[in-house]
PDB file of N, CA and C in Angstrom:
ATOM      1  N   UNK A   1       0.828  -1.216   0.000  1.00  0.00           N
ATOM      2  CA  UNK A   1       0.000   0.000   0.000  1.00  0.00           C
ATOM      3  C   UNK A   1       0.859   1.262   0.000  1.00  0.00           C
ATOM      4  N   UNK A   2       0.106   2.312  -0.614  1.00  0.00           N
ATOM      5  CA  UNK A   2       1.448   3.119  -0.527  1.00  0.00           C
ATOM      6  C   UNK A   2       0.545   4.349   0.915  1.00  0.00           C
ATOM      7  N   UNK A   3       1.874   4.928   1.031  1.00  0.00           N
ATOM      8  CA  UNK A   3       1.015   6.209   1.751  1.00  0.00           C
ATOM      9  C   UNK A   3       1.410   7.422   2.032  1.00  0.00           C
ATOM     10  N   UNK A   4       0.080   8.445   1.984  1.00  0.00           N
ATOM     11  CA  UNK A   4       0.443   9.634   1.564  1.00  0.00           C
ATOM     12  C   UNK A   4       1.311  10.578   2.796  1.00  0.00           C
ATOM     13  N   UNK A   5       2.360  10.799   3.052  1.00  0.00           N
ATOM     14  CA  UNK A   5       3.271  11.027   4.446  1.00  0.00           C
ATOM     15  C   UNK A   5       3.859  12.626   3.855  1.00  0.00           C
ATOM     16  N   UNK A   6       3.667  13.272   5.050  1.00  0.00           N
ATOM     17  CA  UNK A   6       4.654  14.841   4.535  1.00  0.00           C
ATOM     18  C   UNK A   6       5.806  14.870   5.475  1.00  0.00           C
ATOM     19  N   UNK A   7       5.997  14.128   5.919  1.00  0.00           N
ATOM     20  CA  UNK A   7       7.405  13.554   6.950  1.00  0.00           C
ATOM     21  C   UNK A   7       8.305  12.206   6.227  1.00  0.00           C
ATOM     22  N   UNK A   8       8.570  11.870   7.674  1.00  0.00           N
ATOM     23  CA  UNK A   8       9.564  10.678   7.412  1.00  0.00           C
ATOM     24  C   UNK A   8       8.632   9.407   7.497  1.00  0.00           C
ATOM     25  N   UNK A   9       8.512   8.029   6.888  1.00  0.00           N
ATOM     26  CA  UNK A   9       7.685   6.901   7.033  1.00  0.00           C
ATOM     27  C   UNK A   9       7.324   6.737   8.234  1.00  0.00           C
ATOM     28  N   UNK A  10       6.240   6.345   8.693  1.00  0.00           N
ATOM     29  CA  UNK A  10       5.739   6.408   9.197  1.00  0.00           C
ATOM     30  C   UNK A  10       6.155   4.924  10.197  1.00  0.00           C
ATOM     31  N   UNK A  11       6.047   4.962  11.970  1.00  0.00           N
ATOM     32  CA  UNK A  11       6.822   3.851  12.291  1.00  0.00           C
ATOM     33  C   UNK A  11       5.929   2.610  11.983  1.00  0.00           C
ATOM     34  N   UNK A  12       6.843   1.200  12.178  1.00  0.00           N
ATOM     35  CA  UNK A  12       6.578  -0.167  11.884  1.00  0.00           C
ATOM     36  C   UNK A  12       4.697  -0.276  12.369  1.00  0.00           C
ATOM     37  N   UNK A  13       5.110   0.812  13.979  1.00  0.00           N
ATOM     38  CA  UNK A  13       3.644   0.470  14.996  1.00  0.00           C
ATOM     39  C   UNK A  13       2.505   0.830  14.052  1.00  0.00           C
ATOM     40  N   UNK A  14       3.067   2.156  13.816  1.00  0.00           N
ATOM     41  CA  UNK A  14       1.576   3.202  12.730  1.00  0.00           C
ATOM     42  C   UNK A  14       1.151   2.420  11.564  1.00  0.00           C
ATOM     43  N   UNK A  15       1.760   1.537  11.218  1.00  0.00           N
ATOM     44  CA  UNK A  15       1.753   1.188   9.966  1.00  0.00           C
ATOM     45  C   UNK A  15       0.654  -0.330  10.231  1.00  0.00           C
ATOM     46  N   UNK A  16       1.051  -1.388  11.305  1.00  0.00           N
ATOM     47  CA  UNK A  16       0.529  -2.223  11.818  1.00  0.00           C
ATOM     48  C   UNK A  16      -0.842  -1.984  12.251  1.00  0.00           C
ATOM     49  N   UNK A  17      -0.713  -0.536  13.098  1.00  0.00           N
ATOM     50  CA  UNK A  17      -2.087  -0.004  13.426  1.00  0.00           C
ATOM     51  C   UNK A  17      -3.340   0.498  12.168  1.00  0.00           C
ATOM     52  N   UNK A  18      -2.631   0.963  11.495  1.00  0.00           N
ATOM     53  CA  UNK A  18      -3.304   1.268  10.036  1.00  0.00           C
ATOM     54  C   UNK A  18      -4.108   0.108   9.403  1.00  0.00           C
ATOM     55  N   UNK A  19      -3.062  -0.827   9.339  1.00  0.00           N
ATOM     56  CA  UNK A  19      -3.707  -1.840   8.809  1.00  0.00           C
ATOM     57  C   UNK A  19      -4.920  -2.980   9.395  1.00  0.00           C
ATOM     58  N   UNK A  20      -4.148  -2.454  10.788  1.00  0.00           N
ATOM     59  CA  UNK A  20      -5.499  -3.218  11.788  1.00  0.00           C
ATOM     60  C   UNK A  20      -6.894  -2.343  11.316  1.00  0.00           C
ATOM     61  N   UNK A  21      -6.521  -1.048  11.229  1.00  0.00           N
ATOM     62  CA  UNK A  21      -7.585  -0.423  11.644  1.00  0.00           C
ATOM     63  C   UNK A  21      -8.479  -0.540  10.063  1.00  0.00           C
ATOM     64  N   UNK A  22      -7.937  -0.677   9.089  1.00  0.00           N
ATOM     65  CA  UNK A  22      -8.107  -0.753   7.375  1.00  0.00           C
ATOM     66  C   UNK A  22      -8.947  -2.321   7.439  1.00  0.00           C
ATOM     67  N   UNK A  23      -8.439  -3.376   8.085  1.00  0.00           N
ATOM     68  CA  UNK A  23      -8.308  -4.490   8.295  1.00  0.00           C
ATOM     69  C   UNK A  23     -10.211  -4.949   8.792  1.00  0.00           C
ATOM     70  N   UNK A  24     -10.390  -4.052  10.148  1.00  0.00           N
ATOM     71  CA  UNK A  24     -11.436  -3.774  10.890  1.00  0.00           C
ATOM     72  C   UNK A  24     -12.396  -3.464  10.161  1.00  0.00           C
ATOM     73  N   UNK A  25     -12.292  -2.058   9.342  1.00  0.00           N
ATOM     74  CA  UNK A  25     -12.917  -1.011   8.633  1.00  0.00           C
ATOM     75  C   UNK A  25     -13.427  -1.652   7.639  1.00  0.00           C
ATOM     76  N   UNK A  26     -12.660  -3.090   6.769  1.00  0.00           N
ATOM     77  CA  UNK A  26     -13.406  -3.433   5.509  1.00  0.00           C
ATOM     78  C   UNK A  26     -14.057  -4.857   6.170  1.00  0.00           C
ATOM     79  N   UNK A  27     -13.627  -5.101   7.453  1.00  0.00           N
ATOM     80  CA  UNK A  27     -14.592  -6.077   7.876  1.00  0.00           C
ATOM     81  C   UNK A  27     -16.163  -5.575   8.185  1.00  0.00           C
ATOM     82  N   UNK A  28     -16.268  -4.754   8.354  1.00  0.00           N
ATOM     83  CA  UNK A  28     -17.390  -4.670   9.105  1.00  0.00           C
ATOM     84  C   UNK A  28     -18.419  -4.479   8.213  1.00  0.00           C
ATOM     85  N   UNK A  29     -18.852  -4.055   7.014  1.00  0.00           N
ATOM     86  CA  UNK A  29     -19.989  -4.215   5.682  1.00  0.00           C
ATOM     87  C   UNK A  29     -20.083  -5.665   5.396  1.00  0.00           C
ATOM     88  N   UNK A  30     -19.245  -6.659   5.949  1.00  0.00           N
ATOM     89  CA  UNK A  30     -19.543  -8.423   5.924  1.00  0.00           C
ATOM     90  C   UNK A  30     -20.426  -8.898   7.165  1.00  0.00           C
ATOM     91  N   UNK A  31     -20.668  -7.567   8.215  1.00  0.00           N
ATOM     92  CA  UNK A  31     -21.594  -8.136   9.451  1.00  0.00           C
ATOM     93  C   UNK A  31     -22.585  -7.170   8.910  1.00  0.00           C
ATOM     94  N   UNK A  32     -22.755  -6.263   8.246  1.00  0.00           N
ATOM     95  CA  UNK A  32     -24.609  -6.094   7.619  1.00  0.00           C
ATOM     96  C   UNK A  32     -24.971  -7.118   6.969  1.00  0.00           C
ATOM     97  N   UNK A  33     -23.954  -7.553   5.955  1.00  0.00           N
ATOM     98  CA  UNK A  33     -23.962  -8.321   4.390  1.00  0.00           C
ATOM     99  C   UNK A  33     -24.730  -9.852   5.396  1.00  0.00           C
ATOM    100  N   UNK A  34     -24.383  -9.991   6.587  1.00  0.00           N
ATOM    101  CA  UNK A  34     -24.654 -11.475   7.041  1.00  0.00           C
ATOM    102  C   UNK A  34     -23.697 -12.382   7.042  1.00  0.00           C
ATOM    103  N   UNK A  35     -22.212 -12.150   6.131  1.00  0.00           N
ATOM    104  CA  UNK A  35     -22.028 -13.163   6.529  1.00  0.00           C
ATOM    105  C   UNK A  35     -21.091 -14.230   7.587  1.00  0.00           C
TER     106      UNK A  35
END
């Protein structure tokens, strides 16, 4: 994934957290969907 940063990369944690949180975020339209 790329990402949009106006600094230096962003750390290993932010990046882990992102993805949890990306991870979460596209789970959750599969608990309206049912399944």
């Amino acid at each position: 994934p790329e990402f949009i940063t106006t600094e230096k990369p962003p750390l290993l944690k932010d990046v882990e957290y992102f993805e949890k949180k990306l991870y979460e975020r596209c789970r959750i339209p599969d608990y309206y969907l049912g399944k």
